[in-house]
C-alpha atoms as a PDB file:
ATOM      1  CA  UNK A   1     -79.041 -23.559-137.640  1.00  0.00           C
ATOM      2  CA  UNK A   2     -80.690 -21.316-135.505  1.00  0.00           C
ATOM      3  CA  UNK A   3     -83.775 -22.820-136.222  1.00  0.00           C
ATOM      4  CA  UNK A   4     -82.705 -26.332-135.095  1.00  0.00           C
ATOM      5  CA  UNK A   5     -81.910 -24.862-131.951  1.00  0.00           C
ATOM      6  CA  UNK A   6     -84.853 -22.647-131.192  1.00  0.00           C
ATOM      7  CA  UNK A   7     -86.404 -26.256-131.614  1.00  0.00           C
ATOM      8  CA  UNK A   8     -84.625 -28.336-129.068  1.00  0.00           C
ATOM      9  CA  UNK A   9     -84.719 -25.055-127.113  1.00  0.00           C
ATOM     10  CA  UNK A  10     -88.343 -25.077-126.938  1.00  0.00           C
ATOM     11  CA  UNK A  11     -88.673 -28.380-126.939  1.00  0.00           C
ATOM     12  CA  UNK A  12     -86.897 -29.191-123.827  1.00  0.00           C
ATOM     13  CA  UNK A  13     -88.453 -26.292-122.249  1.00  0.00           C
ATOM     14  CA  UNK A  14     -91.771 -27.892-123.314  1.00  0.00           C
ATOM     15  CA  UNK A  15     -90.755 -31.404-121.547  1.00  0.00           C
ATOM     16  CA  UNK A  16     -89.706 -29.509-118.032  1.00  0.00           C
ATOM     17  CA  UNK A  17     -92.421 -27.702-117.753  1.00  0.00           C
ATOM     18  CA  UNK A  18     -95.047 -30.840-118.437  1.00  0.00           C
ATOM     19  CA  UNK A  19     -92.619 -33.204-116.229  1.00  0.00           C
ATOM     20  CA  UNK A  20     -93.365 -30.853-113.374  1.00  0.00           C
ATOM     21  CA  UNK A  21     -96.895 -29.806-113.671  1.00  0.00           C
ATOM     22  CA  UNK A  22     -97.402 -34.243-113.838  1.00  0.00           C
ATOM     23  CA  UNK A  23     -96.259 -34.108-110.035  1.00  0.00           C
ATOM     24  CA  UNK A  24     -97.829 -30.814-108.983  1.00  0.00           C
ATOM     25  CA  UNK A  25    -101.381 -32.542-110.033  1.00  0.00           C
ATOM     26  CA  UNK A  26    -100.430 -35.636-109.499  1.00  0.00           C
ATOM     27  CA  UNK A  27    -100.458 -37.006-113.137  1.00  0.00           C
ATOM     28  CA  UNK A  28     -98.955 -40.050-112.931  1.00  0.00           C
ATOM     29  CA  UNK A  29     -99.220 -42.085-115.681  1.00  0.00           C
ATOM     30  CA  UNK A  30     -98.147 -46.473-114.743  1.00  0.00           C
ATOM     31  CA  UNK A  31     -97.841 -47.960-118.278  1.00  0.00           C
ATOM     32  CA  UNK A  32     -98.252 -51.586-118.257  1.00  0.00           C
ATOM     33  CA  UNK A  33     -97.146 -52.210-121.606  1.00  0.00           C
ATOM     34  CA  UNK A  34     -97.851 -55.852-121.825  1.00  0.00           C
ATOM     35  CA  UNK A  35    -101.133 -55.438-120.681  1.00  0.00           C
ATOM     36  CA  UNK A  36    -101.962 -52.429-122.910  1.00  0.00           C
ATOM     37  CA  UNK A  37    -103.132 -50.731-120.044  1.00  0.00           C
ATOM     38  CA  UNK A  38    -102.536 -47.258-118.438  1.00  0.00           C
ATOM     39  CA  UNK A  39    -103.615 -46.024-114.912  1.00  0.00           C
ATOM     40  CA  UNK A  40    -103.851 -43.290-113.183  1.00  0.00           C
ATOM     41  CA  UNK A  41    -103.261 -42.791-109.393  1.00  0.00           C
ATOM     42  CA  UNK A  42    -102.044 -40.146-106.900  1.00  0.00           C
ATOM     43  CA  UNK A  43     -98.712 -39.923-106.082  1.00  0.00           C
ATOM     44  CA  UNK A  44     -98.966 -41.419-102.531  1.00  0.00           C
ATOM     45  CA  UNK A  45     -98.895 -45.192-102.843  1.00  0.00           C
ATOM     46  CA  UNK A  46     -96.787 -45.299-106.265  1.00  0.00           C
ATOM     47  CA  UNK A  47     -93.396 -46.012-106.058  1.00  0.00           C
ATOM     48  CA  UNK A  48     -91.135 -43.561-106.990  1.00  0.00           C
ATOM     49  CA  UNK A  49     -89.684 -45.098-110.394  1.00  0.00           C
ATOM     50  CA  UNK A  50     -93.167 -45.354-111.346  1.00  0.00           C
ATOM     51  CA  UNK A  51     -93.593 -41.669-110.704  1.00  0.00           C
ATOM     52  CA  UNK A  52     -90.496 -40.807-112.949  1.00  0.00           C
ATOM     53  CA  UNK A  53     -91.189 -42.736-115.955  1.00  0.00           C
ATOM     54  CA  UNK A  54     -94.616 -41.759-116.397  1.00  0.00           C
ATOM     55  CA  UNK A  55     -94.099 -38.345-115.995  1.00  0.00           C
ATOM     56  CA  UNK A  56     -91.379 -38.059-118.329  1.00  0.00           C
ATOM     57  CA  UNK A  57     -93.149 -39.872-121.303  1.00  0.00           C
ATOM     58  CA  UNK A  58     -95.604 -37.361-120.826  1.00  0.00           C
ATOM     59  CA  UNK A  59     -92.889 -34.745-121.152  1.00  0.00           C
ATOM     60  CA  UNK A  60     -91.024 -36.314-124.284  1.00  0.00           C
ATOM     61  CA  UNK A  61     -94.906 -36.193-125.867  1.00  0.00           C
ATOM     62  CA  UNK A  62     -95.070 -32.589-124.938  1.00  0.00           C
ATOM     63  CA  UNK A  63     -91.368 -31.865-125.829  1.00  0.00           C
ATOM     64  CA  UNK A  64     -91.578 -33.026-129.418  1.00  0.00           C
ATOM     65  CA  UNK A  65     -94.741 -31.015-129.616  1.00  0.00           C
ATOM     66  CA  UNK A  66     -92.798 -28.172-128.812  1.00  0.00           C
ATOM     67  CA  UNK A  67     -89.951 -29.043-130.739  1.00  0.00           C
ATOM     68  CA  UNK A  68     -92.187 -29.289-133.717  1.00  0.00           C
ATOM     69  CA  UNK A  69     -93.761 -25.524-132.829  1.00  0.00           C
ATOM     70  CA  UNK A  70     -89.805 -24.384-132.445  1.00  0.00           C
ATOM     71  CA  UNK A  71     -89.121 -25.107-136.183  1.00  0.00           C
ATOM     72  CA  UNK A  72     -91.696 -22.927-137.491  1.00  0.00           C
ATOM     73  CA  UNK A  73     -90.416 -19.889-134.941  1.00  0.00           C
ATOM     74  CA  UNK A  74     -88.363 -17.536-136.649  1.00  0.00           C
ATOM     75  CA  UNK A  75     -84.675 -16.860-135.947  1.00  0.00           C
ATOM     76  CA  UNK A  76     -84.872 -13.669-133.558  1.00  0.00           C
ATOM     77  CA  UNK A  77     -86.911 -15.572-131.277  1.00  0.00           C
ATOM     78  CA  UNK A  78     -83.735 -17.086-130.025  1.00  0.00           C
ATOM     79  CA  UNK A  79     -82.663 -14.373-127.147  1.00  0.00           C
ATOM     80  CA  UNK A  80     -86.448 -14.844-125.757  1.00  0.00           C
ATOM     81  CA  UNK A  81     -86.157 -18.313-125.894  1.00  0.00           C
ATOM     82  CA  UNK A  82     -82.902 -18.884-123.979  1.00  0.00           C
ATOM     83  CA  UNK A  83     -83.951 -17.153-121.126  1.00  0.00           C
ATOM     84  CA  UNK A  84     -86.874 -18.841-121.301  1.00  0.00           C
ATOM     85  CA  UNK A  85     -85.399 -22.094-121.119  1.00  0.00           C
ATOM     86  CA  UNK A  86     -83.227 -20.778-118.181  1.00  0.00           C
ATOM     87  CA  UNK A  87     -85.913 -19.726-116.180  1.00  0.00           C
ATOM     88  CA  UNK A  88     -87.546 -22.961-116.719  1.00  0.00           C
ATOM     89  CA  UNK A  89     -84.547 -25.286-116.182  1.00  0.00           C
ATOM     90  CA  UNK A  90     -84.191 -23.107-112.680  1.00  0.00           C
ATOM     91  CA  UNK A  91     -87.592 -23.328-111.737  1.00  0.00           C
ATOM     92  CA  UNK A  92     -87.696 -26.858-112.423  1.00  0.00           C
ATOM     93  CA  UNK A  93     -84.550 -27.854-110.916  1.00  0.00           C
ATOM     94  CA  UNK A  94     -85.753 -26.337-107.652  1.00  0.00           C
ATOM     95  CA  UNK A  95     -89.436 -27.482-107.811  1.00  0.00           C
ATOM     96  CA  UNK A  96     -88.094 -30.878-107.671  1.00  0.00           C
ATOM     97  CA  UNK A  97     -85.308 -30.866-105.717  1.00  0.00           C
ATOM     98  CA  UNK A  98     -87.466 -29.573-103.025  1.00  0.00           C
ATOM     99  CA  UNK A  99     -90.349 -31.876-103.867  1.00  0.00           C
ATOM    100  CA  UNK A 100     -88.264 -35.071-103.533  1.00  0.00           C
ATOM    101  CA  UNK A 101     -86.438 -33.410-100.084  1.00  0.00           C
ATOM    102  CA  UNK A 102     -89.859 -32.662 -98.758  1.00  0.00           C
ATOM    103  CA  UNK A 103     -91.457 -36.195 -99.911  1.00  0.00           C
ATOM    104  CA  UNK A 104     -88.976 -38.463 -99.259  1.00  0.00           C
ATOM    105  CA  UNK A 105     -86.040 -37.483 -96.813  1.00  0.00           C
ATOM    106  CA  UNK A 106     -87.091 -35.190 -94.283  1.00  0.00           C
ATOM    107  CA  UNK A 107     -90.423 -36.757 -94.254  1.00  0.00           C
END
């Protein structure tokens, strides 16, 4: 059991921490799926659904990439990885609030 969760542990912690450094650099991913295209641009210009959806594909990738790694982590690793992932979920929830704030509302 404690496996499973040192998994979706790590694993979410994976996805915020790729969701966020997409809009630091400005990794934003359009997929056009029908086109089988995918592009590339700065966050100025995109719209802001846009901005969301590529960034979290890019963070499920990475999240199931570290949901695979939490699997093989043993069982004590679970204290170290709890306040990892509330560290993470802080930072994040910050970083983004204030991004968004910044960007779009007192802009």
């Amino acid at each position: 059991m404690n496996r499973s969760i040192n998994a979706a542990v790590l694993g979410l912690t994976f996805f915020l921490i790729a969701y966020c450094l997409c809009f630091w650099f400005g990794v934003m991913p359009k997929f056009y799926p029908l086109l089988g295209e995918v592009h590339f641009v700065p966050p100025p210009g995109t719209q802001i659904a846009v901005k969301f959806v590529g960034s979290a594909l890019v963070g499920l990738v990475v999240g199931f990439v570290g949901f695979l790694v939490g699997l093989r982590l043993p069982d004590k690793a679970s204290p170290a990885l709890h306040a990892l992932l509330w560290l993470t979920m802080t930072g994040a929830c910050t970083y983004l609030i204030l991004r968004e704030a910044l960007e779009y509302i007192w802009k």
